[in-house]
Every structure is written in structure tokens, then in C-alpha cells.
N, C-alpha and C. Protein backbone atom coordinates (compact mmCIF):
# COMPACT_ATOMS: atom_id res chain seq x y z
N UNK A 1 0.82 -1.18 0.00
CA UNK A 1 0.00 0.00 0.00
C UNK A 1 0.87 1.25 0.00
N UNK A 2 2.03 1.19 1.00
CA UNK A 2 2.63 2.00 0.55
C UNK A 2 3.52 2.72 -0.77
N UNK A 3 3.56 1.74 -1.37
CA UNK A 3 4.58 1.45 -2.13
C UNK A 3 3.96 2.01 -3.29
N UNK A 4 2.10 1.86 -3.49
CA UNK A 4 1.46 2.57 -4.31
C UNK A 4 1.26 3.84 -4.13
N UNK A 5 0.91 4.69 -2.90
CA UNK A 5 1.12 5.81 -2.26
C UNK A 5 2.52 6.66 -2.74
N UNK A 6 3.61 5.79 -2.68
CA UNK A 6 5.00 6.33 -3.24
C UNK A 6 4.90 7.16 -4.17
N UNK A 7 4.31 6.57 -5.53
CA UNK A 7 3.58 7.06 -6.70
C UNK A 7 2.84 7.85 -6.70
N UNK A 8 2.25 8.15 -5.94
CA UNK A 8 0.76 8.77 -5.60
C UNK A 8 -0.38 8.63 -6.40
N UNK A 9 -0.11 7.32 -5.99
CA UNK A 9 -1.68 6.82 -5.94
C UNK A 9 -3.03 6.99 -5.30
N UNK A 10 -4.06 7.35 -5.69
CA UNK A 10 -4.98 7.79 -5.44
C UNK A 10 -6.34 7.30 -4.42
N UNK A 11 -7.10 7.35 -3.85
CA UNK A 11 -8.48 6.64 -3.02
C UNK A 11 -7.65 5.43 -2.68
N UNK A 12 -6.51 5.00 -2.35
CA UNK A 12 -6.32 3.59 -2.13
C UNK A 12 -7.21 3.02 -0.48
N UNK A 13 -7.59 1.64 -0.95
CA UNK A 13 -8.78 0.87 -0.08
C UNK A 13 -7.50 -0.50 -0.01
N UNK A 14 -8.19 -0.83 1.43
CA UNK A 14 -7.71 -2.12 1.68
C UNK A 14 -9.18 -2.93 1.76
N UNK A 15 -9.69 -3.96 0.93
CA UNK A 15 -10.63 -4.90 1.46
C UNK A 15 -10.75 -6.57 2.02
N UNK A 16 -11.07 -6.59 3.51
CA UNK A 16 -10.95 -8.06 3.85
C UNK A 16 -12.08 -9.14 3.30
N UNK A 17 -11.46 -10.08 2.19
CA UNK A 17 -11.70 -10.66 1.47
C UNK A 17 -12.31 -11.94 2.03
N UNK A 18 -11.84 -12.02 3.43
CA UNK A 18 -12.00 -13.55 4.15
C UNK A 18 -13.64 -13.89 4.60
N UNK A 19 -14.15 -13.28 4.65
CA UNK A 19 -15.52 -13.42 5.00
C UNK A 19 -16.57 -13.52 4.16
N UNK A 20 -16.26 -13.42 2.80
CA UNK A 20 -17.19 -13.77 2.25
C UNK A 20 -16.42 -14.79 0.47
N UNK A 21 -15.24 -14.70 0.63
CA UNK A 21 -14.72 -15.64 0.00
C UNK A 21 -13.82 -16.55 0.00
N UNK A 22 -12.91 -17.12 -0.62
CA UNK A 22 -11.95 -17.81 -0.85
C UNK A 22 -10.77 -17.90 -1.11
N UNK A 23 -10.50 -17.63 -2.47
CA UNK A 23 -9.94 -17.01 -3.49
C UNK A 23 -8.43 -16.38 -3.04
N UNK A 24 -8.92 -15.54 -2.27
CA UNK A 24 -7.45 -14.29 -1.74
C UNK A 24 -8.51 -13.59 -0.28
N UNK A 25 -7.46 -13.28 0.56
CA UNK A 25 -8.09 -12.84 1.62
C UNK A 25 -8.06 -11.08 1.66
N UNK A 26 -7.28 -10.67 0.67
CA UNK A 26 -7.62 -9.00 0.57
C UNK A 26 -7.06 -8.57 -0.81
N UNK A 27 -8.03 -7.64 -0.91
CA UNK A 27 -7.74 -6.84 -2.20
C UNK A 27 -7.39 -5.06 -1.60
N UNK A 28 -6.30 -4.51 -2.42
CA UNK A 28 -5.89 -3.57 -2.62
C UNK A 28 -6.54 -2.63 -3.98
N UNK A 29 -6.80 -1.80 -3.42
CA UNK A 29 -7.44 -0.88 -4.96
C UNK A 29 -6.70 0.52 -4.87
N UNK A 30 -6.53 1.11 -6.04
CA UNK A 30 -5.88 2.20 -6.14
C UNK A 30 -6.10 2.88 -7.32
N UNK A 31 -5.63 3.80 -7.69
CA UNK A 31 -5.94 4.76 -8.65
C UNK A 31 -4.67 5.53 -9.33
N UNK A 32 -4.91 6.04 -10.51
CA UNK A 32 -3.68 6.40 -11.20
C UNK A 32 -4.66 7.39 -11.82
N UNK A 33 -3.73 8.51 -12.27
CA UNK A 33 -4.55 9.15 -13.51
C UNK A 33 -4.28 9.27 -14.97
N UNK A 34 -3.13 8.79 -15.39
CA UNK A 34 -2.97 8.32 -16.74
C UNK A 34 -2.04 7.04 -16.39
N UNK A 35 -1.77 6.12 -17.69
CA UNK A 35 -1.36 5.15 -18.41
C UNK A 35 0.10 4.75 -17.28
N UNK A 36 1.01 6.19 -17.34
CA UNK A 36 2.09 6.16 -16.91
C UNK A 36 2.00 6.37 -15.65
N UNK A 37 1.32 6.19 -15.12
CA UNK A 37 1.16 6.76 -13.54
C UNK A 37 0.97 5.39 -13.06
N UNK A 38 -0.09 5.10 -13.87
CA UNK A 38 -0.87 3.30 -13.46
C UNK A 38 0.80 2.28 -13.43
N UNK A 39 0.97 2.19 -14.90
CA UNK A 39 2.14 1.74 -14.47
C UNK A 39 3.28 1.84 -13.54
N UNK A 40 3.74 2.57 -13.04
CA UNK A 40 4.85 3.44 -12.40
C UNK A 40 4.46 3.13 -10.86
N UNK A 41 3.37 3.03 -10.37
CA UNK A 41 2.76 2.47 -9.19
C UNK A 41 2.47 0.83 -9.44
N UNK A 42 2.08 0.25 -10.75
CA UNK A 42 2.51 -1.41 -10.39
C UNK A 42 3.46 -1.38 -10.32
N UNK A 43 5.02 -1.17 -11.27
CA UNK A 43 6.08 -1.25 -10.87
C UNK A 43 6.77 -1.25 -9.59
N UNK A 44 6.17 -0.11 -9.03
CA UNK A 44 6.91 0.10 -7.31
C UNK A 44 6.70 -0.89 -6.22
N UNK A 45 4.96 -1.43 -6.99
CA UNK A 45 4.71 -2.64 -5.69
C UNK A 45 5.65 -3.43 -5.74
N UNK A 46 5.76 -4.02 -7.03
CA UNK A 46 6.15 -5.35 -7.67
C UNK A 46 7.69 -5.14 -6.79
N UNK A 47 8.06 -3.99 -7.33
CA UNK A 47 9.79 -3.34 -6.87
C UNK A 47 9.73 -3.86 -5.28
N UNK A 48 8.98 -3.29 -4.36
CA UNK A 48 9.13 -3.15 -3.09
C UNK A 48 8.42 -4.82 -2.55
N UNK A 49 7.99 -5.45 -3.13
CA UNK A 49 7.20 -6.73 -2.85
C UNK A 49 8.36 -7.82 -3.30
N UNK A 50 8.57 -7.72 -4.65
CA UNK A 50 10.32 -8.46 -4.77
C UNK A 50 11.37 -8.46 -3.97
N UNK A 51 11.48 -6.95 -3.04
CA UNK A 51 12.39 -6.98 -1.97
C UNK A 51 12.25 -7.56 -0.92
N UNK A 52 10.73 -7.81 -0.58
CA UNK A 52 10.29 -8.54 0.81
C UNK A 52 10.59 -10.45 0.23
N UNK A 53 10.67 -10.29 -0.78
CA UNK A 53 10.55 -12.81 -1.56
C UNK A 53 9.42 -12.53 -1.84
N UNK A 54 8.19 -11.46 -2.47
CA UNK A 54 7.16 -12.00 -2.86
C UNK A 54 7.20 -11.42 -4.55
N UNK A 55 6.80 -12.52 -5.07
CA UNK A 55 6.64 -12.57 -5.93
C UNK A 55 4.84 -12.85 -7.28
N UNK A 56 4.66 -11.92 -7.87
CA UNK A 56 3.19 -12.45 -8.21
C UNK A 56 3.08 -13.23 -9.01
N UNK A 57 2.16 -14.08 -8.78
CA UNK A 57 1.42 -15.35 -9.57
C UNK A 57 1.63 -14.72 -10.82
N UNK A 58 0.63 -14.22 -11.52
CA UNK A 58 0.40 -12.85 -12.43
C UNK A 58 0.23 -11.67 -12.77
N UNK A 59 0.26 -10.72 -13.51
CA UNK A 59 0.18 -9.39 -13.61
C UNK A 59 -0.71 -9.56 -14.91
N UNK A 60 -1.74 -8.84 -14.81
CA UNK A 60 -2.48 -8.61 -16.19
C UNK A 60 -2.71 -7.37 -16.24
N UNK A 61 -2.94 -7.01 -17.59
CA UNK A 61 -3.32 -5.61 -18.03
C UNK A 61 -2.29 -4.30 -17.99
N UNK A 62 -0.94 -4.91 -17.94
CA UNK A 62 0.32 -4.22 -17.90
C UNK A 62 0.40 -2.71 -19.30
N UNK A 63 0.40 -3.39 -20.12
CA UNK A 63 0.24 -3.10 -21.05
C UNK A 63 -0.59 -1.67 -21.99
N UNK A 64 -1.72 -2.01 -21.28
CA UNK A 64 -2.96 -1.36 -21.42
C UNK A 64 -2.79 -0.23 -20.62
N UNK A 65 -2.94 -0.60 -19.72
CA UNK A 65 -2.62 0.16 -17.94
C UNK A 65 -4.23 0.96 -17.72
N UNK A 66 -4.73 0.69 -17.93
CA UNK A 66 -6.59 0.96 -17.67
C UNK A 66 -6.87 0.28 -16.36
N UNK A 67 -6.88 -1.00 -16.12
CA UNK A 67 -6.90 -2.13 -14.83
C UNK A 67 -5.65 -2.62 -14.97
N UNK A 68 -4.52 -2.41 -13.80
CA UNK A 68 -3.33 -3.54 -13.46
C UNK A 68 -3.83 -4.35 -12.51
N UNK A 69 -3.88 -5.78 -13.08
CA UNK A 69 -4.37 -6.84 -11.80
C UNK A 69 -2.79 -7.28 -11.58
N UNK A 70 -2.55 -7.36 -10.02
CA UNK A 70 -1.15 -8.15 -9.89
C UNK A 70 -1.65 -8.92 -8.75
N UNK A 71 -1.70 -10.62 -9.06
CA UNK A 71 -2.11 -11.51 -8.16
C UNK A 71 -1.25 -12.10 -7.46
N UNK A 72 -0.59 -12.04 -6.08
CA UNK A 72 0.09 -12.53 -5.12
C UNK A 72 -0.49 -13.80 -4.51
N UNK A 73 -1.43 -14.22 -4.87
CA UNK A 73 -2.42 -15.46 -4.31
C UNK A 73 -2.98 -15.08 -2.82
N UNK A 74 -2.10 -14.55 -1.88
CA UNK A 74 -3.34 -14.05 -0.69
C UNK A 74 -3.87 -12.95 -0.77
N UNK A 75 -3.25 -11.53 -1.52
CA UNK A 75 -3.61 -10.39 -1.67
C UNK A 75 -3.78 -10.37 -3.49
N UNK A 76 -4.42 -9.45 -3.50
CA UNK A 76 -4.27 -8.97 -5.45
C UNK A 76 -4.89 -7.62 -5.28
N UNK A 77 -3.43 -6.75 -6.17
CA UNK A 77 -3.30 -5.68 -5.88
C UNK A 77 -4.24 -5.38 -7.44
N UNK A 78 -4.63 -3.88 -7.08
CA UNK A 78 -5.85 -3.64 -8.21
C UNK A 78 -5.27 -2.58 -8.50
N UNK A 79 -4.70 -1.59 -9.53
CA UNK A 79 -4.52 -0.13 -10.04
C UNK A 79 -5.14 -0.07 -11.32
N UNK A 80 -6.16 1.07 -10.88
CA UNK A 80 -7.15 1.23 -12.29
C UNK A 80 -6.91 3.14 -12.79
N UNK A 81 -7.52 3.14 -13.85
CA UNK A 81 -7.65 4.37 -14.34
C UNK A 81 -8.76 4.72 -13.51
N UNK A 82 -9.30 5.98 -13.35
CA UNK A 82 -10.61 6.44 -13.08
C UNK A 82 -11.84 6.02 -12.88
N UNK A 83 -11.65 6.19 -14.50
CA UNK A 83 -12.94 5.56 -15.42
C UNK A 83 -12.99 4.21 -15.05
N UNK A 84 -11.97 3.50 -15.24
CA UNK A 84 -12.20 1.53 -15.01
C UNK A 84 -12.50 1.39 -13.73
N UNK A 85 -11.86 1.94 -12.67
CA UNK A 85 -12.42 2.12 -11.54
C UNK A 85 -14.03 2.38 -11.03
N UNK A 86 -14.25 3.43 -11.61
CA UNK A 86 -16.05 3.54 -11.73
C UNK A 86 -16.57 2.58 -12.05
N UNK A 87 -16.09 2.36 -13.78
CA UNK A 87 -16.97 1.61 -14.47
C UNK A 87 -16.76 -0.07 -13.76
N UNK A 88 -15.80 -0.64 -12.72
CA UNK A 88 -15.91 -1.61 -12.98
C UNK A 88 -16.75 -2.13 -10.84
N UNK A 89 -16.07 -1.00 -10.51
CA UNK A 89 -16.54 -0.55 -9.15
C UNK A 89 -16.90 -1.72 -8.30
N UNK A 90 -15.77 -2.36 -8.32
CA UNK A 90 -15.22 -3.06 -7.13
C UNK A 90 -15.72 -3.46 -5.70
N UNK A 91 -15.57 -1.97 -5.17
CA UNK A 91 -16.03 -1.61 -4.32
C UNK A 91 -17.87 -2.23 -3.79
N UNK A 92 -18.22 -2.05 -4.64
CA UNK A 92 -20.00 -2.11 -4.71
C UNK A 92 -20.03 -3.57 -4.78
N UNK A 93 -19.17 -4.25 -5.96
CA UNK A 93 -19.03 -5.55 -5.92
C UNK A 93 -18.70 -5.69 -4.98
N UNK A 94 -17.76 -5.83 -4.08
CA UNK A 94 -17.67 -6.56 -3.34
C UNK A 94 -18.40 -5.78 -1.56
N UNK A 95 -19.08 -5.04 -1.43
CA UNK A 95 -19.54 -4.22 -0.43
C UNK A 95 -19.69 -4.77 0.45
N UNK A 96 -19.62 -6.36 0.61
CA UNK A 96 -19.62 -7.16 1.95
C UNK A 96 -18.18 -7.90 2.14
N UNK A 97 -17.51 -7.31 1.44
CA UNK A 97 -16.22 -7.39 2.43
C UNK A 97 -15.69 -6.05 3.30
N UNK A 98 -15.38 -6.36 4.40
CA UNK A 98 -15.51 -5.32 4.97
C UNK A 98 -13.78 -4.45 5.32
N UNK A 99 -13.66 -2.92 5.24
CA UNK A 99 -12.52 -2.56 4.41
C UNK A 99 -11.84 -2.25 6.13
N UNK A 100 -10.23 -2.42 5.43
CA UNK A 100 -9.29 -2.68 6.26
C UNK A 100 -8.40 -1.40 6.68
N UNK A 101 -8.88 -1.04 7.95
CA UNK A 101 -8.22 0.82 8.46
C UNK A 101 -6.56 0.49 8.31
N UNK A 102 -5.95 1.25 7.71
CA UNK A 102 -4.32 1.44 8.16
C UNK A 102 -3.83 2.30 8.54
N UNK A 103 -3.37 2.24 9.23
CA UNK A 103 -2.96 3.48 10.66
C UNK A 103 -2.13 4.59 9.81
N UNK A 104 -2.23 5.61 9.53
CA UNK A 104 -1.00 6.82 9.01
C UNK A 104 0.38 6.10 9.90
N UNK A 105 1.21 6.25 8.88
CA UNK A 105 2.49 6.37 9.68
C UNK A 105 3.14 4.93 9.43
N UNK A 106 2.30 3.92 9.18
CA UNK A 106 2.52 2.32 9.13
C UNK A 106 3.69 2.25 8.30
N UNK A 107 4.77 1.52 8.96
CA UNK A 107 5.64 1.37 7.62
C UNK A 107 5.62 0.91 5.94
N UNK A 108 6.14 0.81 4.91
CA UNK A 108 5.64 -0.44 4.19
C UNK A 108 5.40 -2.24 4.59
């Protein structure tokens, strides 16, 4: 989370995933406002998450940079454009997971 923040990344949400699924126990969402921004904040996770041994399953939508999905298998980090963000709104989808406070100041 921090690491997207670095970038300055935008509305970032933590959501606990465990209560109503399976899959991964939290999702990260964040925001970029162009192409190069989106990217430049997956990069930093990936950067600062490689330094801790983690490594992701996959990265989709690199390319594009509209939605970056980067799947770690317990977490999957989300950086969207705006618009994909609205339009795909996450949030609402998933509204019964319930979102995860992080204290200011928390290290990475």
C-alpha cells in the first residue's frame, strides 16, 4: 500500500476478502490518472514486494494500464484508471467485504 502511495496513488482501499470468500483474503485498490502513472505504481509494488521474496502469480493488463491486476495469491493488488475504476466498481461488488483501516504512519 505504501509502495502505491510512493507514486501517488490515489483513493487507495484495503478490502478483507475472508468473509465472504476464498480465493485471496484481501484486495488492494488504487488509482492512477494516466497510463504512466498506473504503471509506475505497479512497478513500485512489484519493486518493493520483490524486496520482501514476494513474488506475483500474475500481472495482467500491464500493457494497457486501464486495470493492473497483480495476483500474489493471498492479496491482489488492483490499479485502475478512473474511469475503469467507476466503471468496474469493485467496491460495490464486493460491499460485503468489509474494508481494512491502516494506521498513518505504518511502515511499508
Amino acid at each position: 500500500m505504501r509502495a502505491a502511495e510512493s507514486k501517488k496513488a490515489s483513493d487507495v482501499k484495503v478490502l478483507d476478502l475472508r468473509p465472504v470468500t476464498t480465493f485471496a483474503d484481501y484486495f488492494i485498490l488504487c488509482s492512477g490518472s494516466n497510463p504512466r502513472q498506473i504503471q509506475a505504481i505497479a512497478d513500485e509494488v512489484e519493486h518493493q514486494l520483490k524486496e520482501k521474496g514476494e513474488r506475483p502469480k500474475s500481472i495482467e493488463g500491464y500493457n494497457n494500464a486501464e486495470w493492473v491486476l497483480m495476483d500474489y495469491g493471498d492479496y491482489v493488488v488492483n490499479v485502475f484508471s478512473e474511469q475503469a475504476r467507476a466503471y468496474y466498481d469493485l467496491e460495490r461488488l464486493w460491499r460485503d467485504a468489509p474494508p481494512v483501516e491502516i494506521p498513518a504512519g505504518l511502515p511499508d
